[in-house]
C-alpha atoms as a PDB file:
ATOM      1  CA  UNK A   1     -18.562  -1.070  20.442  1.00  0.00           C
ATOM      2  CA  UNK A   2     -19.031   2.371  22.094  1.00  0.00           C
ATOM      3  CA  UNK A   3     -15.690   2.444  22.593  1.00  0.00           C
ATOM      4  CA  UNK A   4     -14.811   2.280  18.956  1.00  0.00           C
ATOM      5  CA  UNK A   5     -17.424   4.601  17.754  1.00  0.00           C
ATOM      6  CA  UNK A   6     -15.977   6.777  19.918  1.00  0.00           C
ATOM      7  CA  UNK A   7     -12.723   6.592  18.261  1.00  0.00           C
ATOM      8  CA  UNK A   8     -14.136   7.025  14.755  1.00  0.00           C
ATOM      9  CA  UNK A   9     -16.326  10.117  15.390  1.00  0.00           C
ATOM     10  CA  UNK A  10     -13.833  12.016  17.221  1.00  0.00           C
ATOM     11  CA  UNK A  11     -11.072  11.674  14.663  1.00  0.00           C
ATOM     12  CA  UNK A  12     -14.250  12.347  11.598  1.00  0.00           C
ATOM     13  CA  UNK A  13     -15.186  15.257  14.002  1.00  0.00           C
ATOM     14  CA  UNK A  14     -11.438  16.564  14.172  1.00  0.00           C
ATOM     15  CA  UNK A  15     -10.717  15.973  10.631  1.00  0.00           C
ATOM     16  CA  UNK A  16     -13.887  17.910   9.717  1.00  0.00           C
ATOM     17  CA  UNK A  17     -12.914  20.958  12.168  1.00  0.00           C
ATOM     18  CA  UNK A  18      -9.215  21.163  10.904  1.00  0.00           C
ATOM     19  CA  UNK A  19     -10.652  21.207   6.749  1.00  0.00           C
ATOM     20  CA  UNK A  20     -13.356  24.062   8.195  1.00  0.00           C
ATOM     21  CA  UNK A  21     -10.549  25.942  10.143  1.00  0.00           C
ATOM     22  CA  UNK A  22      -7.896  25.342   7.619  1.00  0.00           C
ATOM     23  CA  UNK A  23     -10.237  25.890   4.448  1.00  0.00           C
ATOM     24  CA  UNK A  24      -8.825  23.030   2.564  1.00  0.00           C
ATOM     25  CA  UNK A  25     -10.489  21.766   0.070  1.00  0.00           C
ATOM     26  CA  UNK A  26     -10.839  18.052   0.945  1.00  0.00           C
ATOM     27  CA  UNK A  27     -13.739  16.460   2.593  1.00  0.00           C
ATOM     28  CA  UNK A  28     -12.353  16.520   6.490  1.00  0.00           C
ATOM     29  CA  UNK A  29     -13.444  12.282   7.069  1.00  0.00           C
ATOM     30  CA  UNK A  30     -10.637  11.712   4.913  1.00  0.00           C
ATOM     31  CA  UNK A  31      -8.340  13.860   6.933  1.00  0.00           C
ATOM     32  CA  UNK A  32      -9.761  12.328  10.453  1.00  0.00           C
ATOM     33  CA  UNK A  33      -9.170   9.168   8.930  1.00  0.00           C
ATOM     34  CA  UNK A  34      -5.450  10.263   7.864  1.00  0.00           C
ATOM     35  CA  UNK A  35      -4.950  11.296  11.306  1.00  0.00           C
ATOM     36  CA  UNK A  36      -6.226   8.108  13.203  1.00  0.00           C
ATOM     37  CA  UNK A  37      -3.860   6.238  10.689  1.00  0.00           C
ATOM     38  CA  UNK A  38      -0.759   8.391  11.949  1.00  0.00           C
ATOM     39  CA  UNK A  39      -1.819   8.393  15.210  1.00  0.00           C
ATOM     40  CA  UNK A  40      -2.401   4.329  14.848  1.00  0.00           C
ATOM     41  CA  UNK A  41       1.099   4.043  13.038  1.00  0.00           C
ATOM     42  CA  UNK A  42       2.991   6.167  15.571  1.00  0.00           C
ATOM     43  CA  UNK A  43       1.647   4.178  18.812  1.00  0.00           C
ATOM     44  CA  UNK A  44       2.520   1.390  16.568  1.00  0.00           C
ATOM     45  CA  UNK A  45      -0.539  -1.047  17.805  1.00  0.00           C
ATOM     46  CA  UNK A  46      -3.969  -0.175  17.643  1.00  0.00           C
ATOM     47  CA  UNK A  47      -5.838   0.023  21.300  1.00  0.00           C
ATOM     48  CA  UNK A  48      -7.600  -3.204  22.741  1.00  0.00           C
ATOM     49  CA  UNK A  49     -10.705  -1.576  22.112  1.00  0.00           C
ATOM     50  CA  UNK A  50     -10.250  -1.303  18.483  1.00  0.00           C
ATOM     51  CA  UNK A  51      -8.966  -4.522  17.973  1.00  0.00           C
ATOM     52  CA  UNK A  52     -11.725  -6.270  19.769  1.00  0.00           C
ATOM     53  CA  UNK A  53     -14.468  -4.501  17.890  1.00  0.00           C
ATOM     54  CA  UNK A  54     -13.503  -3.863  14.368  1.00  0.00           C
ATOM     55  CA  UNK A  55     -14.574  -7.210  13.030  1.00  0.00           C
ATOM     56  CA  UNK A  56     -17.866  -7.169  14.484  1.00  0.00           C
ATOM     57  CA  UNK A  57     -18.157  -3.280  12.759  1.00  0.00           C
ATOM     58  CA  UNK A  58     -16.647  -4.401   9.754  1.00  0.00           C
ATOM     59  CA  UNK A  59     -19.448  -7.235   9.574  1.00  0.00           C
ATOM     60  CA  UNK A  60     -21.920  -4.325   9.060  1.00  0.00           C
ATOM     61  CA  UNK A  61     -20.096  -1.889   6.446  1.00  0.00           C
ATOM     62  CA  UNK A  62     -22.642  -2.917   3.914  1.00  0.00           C
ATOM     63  CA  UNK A  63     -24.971  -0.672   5.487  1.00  0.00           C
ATOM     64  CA  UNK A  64     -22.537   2.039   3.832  1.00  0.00           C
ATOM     65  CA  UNK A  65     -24.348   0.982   0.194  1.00  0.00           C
ATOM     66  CA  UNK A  66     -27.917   2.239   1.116  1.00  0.00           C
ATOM     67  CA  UNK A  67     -26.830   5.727   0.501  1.00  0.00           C
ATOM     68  CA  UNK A  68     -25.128   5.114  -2.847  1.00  0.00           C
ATOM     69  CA  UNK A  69     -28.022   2.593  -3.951  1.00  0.00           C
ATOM     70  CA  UNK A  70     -30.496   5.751  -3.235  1.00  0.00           C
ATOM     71  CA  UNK A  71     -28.921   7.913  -5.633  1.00  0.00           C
ATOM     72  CA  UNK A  72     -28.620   5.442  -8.236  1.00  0.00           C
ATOM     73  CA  UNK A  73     -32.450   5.233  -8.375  1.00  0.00           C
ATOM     74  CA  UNK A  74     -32.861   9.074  -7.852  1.00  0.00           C
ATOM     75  CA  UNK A  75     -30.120   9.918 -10.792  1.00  0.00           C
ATOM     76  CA  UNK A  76     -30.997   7.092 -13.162  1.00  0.00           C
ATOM     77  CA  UNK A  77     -31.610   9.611 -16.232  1.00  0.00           C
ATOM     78  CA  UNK A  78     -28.328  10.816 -15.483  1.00  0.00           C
ATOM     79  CA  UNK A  79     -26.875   7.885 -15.504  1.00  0.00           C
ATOM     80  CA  UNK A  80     -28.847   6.835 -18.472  1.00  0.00           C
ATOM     81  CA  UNK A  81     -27.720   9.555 -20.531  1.00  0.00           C
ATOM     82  CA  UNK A  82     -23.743   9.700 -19.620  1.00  0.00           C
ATOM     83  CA  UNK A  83     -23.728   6.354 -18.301  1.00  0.00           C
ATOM     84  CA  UNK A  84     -20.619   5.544 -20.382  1.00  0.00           C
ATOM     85  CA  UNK A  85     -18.805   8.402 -19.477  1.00  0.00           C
ATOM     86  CA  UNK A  86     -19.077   7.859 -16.018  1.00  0.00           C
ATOM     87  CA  UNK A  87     -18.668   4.100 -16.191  1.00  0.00           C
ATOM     88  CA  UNK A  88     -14.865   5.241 -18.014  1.00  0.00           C
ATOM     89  CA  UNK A  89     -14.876   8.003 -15.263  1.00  0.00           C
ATOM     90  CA  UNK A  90     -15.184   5.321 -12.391  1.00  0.00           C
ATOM     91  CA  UNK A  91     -12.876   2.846 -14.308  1.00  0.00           C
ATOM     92  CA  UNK A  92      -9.857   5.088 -14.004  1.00  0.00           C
ATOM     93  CA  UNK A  93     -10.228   6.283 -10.458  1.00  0.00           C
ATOM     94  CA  UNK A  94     -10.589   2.299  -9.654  1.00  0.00           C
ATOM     95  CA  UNK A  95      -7.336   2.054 -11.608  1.00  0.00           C
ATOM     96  CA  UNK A  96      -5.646   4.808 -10.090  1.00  0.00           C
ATOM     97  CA  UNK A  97      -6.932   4.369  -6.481  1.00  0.00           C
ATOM     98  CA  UNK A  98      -5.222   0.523  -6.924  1.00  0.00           C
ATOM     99  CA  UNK A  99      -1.718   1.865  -8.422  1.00  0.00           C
ATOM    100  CA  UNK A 100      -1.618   3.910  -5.732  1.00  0.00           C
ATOM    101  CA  UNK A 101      -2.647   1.798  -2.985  1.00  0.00           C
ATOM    102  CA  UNK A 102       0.363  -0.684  -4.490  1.00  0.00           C
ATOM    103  CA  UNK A 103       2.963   1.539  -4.470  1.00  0.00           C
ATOM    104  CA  UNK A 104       2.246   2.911  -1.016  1.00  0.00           C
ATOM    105  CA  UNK A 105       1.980  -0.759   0.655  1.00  0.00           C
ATOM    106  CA  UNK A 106       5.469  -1.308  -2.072  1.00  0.00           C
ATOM    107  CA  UNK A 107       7.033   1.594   0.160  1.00  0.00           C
ATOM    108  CA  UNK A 108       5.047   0.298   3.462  1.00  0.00           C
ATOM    109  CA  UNK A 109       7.051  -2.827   3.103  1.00  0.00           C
ATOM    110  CA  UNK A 110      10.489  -2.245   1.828  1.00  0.00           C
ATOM    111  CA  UNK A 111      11.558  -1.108   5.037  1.00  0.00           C
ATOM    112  CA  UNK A 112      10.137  -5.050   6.401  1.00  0.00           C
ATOM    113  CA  UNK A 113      13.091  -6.737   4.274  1.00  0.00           C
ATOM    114  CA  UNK A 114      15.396  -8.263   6.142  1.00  0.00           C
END
């Protein structure tokens, strides 16, 4: 488990130095997780380490909720008062974010026909 929490906080910590350094606009987990997918898709297996223990972390990625469940209770008027604007809001982005997960596993695996 150390091994892969290892893995994940040095590419969140080098994604988050390159935004800082770089000044890009983009929050820099995103980018460490963009670079442990290239680095992941150019070594073209992931390490033992990974593969032993990413079941057992995925097991506990509800933990990730707590934050968001806080903020619904600390924004409720918000949400109370442009509730269906951001329920439209989130509706396209869930839209969106599925087209274009789609087409990149459509391009992923055209190159897998044989």
């Amino acid at each position: 488990m150390l091994d892969l929490l290892l893995w994940l906080l040095g590419y969140q910590l080098a994604g988050e130095a390159l935004v800082r350094w770089l000044g890009w606009p983009m929050p820099g987990p995103v980018l460490g997780l963009l670079l442990l997918f290239a680095t992941l898709w150019l070594r073209r297996s992931a390490p033992a380490a990974l593969q032993r223990e990413t079941p057992r972390f995925l097991g506990h990625m509800s933990l990730l909720f707590i934050p968001a469940g806080g903020a619904l209770m600390a924004y409720s008027p918000l949400l109370r008062s442009n509730g269906w604007q951001l329920a439209l809001i989130l509706l396209g982005s869930t839209l969106a974010t599925l087209l274009a997960s789609g087409l990149v596993l459509k391009l992923l695996l055209r190159g897998r026909r044989h």
